[in-house]
Protein backbone atom coordinates (compact mmCIF):
# COMPACT_ATOMS: atom_id res chain seq x y z
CA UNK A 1 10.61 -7.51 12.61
CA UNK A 2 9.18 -10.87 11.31
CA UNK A 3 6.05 -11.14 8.69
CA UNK A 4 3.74 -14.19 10.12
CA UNK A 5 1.81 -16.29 7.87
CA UNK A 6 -2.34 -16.20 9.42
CA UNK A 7 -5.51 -16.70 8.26
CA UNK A 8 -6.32 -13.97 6.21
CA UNK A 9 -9.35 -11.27 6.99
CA UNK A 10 -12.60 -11.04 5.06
CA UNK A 11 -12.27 -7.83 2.82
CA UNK A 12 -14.54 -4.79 3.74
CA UNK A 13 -18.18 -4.85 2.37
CA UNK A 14 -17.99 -2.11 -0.40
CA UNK A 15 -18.50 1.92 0.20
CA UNK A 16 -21.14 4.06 1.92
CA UNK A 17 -22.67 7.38 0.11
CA UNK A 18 -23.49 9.91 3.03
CA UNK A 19 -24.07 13.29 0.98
CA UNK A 20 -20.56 15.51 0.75
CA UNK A 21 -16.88 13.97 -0.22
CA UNK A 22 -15.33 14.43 2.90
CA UNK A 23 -18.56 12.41 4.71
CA UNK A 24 -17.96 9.16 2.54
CA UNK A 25 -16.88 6.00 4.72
CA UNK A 26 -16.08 2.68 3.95
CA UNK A 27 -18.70 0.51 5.86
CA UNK A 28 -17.91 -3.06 7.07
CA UNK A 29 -14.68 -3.90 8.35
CA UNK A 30 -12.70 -0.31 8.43
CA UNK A 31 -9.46 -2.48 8.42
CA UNK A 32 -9.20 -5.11 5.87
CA UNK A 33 -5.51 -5.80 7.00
CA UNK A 34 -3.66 -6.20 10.48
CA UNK A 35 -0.44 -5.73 11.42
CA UNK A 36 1.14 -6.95 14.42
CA UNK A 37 5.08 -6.51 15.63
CA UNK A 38 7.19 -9.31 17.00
CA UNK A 39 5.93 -12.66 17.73
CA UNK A 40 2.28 -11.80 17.24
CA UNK A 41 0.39 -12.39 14.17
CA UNK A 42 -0.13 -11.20 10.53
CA UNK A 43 -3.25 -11.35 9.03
CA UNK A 44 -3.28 -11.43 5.61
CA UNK A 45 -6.13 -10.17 3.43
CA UNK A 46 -8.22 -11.92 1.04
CA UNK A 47 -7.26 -11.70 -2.93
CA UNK A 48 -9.93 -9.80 -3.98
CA UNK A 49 -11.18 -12.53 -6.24
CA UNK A 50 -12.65 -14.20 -3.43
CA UNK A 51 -10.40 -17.99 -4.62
CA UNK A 52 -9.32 -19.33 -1.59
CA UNK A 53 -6.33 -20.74 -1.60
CA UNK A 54 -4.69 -24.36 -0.76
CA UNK A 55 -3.80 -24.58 2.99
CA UNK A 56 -5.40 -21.43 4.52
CA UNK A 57 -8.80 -22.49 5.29
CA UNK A 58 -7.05 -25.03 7.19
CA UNK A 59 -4.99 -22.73 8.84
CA UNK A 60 -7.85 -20.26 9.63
CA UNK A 61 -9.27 -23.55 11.62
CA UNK A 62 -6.15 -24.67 13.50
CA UNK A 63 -5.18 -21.19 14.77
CA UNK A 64 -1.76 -21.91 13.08
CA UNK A 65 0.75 -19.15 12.45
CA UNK A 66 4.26 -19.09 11.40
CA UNK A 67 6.94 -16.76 10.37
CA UNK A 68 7.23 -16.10 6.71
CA UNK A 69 9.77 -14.34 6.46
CA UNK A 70 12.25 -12.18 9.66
CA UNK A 71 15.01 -9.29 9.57
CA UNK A 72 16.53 -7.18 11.52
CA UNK A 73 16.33 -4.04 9.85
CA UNK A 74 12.59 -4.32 9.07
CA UNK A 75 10.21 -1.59 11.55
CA UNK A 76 6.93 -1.42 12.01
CA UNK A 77 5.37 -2.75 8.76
CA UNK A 78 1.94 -1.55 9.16
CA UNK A 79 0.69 -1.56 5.57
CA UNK A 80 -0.13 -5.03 3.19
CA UNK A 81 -2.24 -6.11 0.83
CA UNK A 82 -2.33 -8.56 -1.96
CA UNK A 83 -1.38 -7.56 -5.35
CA UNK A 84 -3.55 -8.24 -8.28
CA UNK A 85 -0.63 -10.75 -9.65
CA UNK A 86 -1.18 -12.95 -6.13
CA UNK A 87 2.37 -11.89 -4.54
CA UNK A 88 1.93 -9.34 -0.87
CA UNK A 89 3.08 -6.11 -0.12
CA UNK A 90 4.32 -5.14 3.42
CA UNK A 91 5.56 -1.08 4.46
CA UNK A 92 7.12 0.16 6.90
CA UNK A 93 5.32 3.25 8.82
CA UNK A 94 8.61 5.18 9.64
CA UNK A 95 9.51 8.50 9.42
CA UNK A 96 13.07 8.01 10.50
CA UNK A 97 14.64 5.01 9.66
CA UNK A 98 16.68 3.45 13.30
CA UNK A 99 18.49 0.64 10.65
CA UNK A 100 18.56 1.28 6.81
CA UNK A 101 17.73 -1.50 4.34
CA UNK A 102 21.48 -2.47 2.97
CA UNK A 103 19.88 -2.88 -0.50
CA UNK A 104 18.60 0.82 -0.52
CA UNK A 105 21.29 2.68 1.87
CA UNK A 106 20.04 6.21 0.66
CA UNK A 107 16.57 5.55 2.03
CA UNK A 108 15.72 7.34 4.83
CA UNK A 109 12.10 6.66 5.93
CA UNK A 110 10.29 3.23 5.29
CA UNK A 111 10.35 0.96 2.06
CA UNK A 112 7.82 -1.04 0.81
CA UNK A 113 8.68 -4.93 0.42
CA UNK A 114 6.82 -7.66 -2.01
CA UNK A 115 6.65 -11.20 -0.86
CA UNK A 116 6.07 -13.82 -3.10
CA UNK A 117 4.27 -16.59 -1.73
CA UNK A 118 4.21 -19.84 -2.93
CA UNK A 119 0.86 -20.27 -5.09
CA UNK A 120 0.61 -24.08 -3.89
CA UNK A 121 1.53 -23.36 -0.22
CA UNK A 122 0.68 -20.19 0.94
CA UNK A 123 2.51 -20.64 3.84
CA UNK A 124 5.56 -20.33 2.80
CA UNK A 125 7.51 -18.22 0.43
CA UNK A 126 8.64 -19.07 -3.35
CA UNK A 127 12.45 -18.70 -3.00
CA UNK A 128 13.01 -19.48 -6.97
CA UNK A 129 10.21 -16.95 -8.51
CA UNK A 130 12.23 -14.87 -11.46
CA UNK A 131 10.23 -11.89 -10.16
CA UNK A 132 12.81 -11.82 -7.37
CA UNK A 133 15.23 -9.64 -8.90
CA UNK A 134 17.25 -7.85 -5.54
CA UNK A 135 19.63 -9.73 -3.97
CA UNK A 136 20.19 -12.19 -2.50
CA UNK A 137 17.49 -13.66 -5.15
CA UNK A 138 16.44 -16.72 -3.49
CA UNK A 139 14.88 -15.18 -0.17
CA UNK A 140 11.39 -14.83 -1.84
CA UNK A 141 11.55 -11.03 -0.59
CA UNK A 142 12.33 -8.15 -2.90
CA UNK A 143 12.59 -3.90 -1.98
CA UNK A 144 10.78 -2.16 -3.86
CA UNK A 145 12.17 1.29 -3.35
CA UNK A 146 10.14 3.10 -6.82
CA UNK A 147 7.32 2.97 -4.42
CA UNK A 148 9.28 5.30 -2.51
CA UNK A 149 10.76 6.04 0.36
CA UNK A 150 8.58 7.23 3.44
CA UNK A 151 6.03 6.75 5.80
CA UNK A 152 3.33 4.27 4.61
CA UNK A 153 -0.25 2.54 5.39
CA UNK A 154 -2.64 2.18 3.15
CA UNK A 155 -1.72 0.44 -0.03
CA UNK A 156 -4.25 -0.31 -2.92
CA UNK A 157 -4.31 -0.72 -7.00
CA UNK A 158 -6.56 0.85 -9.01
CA UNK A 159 -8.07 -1.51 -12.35
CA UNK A 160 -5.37 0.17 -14.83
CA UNK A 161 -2.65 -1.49 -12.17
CA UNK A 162 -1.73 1.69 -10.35
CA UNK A 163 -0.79 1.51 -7.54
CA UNK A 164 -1.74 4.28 -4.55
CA UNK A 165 -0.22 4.73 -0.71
CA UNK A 166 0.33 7.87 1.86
CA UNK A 167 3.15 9.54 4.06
CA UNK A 168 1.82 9.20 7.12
CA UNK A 169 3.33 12.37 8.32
CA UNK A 170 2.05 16.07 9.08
CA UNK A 171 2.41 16.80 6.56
CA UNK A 172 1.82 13.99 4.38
CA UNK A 173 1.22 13.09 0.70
CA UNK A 174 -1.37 11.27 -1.33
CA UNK A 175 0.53 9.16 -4.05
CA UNK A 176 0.05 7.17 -7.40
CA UNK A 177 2.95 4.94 -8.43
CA UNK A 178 2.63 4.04 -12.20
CA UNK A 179 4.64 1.23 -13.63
CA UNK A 180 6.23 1.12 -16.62
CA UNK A 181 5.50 -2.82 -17.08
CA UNK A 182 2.03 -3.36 -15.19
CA UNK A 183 2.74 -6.05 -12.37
CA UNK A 184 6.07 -4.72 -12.21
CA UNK A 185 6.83 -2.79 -9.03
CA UNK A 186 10.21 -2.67 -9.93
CA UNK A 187 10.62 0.45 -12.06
CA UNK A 188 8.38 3.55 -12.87
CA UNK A 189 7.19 6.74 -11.98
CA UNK A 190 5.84 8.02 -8.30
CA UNK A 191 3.35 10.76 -8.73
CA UNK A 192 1.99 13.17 -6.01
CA UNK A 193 -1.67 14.61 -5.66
CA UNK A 194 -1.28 18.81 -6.24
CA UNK A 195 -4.68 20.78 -6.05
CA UNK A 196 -4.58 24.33 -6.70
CA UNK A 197 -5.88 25.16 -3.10
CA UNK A 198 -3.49 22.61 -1.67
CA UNK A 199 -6.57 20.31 -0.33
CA UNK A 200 -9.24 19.74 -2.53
CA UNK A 201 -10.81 19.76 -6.54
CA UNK A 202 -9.16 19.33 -10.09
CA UNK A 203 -5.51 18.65 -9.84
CA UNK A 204 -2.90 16.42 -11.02
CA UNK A 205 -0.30 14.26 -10.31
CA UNK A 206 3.33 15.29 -10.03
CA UNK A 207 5.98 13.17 -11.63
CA UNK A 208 8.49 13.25 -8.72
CA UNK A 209 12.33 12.96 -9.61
CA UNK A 210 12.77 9.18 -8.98
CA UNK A 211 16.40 9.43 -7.15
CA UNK A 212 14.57 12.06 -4.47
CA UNK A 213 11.54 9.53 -4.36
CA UNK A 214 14.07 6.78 -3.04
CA UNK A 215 15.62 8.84 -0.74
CA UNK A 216 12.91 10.99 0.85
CA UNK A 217 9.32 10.64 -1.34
CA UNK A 218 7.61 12.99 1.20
CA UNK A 219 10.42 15.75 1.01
CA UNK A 220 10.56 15.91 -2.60
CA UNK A 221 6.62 15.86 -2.99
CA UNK A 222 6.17 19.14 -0.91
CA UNK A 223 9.25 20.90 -2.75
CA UNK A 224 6.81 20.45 -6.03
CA UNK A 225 4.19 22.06 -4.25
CA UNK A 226 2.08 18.54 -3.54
CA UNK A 227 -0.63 18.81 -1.24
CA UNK A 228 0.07 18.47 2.60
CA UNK A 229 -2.41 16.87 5.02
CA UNK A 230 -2.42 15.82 8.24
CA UNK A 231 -1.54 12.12 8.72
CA UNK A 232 -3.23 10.82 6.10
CA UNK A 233 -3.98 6.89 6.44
CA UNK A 234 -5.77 4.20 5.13
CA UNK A 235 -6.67 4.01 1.34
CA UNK A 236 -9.28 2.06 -0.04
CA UNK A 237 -10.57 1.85 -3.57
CA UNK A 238 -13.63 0.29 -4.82
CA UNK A 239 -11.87 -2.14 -6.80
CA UNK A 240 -10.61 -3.64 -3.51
CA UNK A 241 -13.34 -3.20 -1.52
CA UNK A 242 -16.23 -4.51 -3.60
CA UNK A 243 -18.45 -2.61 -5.36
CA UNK A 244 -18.62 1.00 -5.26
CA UNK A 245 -21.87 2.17 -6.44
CA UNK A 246 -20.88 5.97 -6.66
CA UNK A 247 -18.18 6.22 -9.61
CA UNK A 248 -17.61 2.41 -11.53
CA UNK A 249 -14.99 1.81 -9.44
CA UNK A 250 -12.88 5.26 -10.04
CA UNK A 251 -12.73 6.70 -6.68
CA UNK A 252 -10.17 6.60 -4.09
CA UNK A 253 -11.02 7.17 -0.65
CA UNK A 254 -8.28 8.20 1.88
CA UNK A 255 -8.78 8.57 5.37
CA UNK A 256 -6.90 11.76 6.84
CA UNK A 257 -6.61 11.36 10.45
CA UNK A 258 -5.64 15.08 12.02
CA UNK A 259 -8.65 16.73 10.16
CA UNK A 260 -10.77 13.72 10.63
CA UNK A 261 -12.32 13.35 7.22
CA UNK A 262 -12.21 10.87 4.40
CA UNK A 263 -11.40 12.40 0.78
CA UNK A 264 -12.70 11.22 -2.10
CA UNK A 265 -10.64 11.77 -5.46
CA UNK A 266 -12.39 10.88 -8.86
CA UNK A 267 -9.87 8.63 -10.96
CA UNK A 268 -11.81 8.79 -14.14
CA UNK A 269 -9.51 10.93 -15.52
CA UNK A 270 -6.05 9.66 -15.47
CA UNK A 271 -3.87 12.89 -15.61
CA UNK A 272 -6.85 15.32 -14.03
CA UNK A 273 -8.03 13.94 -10.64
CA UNK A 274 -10.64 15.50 -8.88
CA UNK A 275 -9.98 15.34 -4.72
C-alpha cells in the first residue's frame, strides 16, 4: 500500500440546513479527500486555512504524483486529512487485519498513521521531525494506535483539538479521541458516543480502557454499551468544512450509510453531547 503525493482537493463549501437532524447534508464536494490503492493517486486535502503551500500549485499543473511514503503491511487507507498542526493522517478501513503493523502486534483491525510532511516541500516527507517518536524515527511516518484500533473513514478535529472518526462496521461506533497534550496524537483517551436509546439525544462519551482501544476499539465500545449503527462513514465538522451557520461551529455531522441518514450531534457541551 503506498501513500502518493497529488494535488490536493478544494475543501467542501460549508453545511446545508434542511429542517430535521437526520436531513442535514454537507453541500459541495461530499468528499473532501480521495483515496486510491496501488499505483494510483492520493489526493490530499486543503489545510483548512486556505495557505497554499510551496510546490503544490505546481504540482496541481503538471499532473505530477509521487510516492510519499510505501509498506507492505499498510491496507486500504481510505481515511486522511490534514491536522490543524500541518502534518496528515491516513487509516486503514479494515475490519480484519491480513498483515499486522509490527509496531502495534496486538492490533487487530486498522491503525491510523500521521505523516509529517516537509513544510518547505510538500512533496516529500520530514525524516528528522522530533514528533516522530515510533521507530524507526527517521521514516517521517509514525502509528498512532490511541486513535484506536478498527475500521476507519472519516477523520476530523473539532476547535478544542479533538479529534473524531468511525468503525465502519455493522455495527459501528461514533468516536472522540482527546489528547492529553493538544497536537499530540500520541497519548490520551478514546471516547465512544452512548445515548440512552442507543441512537439518538443527550448522551456522553465513554472513556474506553486504552489497552482494549489498541487492540479492538469497536469491541470494547459495544461491551460499554456505546451506540451501534450501521456503517457509519464520513465525518465532517464545520470547523473543516467552512462555516456552519447552524451551531458556531459545534456540530458534527456523520454520515451512516445502512440507515441512510446523516446525524447531527451538538458539541457545545463537552461531556453531554446531543446526537
Amino acid at each position: 500500500m503506498a501513500l502518493h503525493h497529488d494535488a490536493p482537493l478544494a475543501p467542501a463549501k460549508g453545511v446545508e440546513h434542511h429542517g430535521a437532524e437526520r436531513h442535514h447534508r454537507p453541500v459541495g464536494r461530499e468528499h473532501p479527500e480521495r483515496v486510491r490503492q496501488g499505483r494510483r493517486p492520493l489526493h490530499l486535502p486543503h489545510p483548512r486555512d486556505g495557505h497554499r503551500r510551496p510546490g503544490l500549485g505546481h504540482r496541481l499543473r503538471s499532473g505530477e504524483t509521487r510516492v510519499l511514503a510505501q509498506r507492505a503491511d499498510w491496507e486500504r487507507f481510505d481515511g486522511i486529512v490534514w491536522t490543524p498542526w500541518g502534518t496528515v493522517l491516513a487509516a486503514e478501513e479494515v475490519i480484519t487485519a491480513a498483515v499486522r503493523d509490527p509496531a502495534v502486534p496486538e492490533a487487530t483491525a486498522g491503525l491510523v498513521y500521521e505523516f509529517f510532511i516537509d513544510p518547505t516541500n510538500p512533496g516529500q516527507l520530514k525524516t528528522d521531525d522530533p514528533r516522530d517518536d515510533v521507530a524507526p524515527f527517521d521514516d517521517g511516518v509514525a502509528v498512532r494506535p490511541a486513535l484506536g484500533s478498527k475500521s476507519h473513514e472519516g477523520l476530523r478535529f473539532d476547535k478544542r483539538g479533538n479529534h473524531y472518526g468511525i468503525s465502519e462496521s455493522n455495527p459501528g461506533a461514533i468516536y472522540r479521541f482527546v489528547p492529553d497534550h493538544k497536537g499530540d496524537l500520541s497519548d490520551g483517551t478514546l471516547q465512544a458516543l452512548r445515548t440512552a436509546n442507543g441512537h439518538d439525544g443527550e448522551g456522553s462519551w465513554v472513556d474506553l480502557p486504552d489497552e482494549e482501544a489498541r487492540t479492538n476499539a469497536q469491541a470494547a465500545a459495544a461491551a460499554l454499551g456505546a451506540n451501534g449503527y450501521n456503517r457509519p462513514e464520513d465525518v465532517e465538522t464545520g470547523q473543516s468544512t467552512g462555516v456552519d451557520r447552524n451551531n458556531g461551529d459545534n456540530t458534527l455531522y456523520v454520515a451512516i450509510t445502512g440507515t441512510d441518514e446523516i446525524l447531527a450531534i451538538d458539541l457545545s457541551r463537552s461531556r453531554r453531547p446531543f446526537a
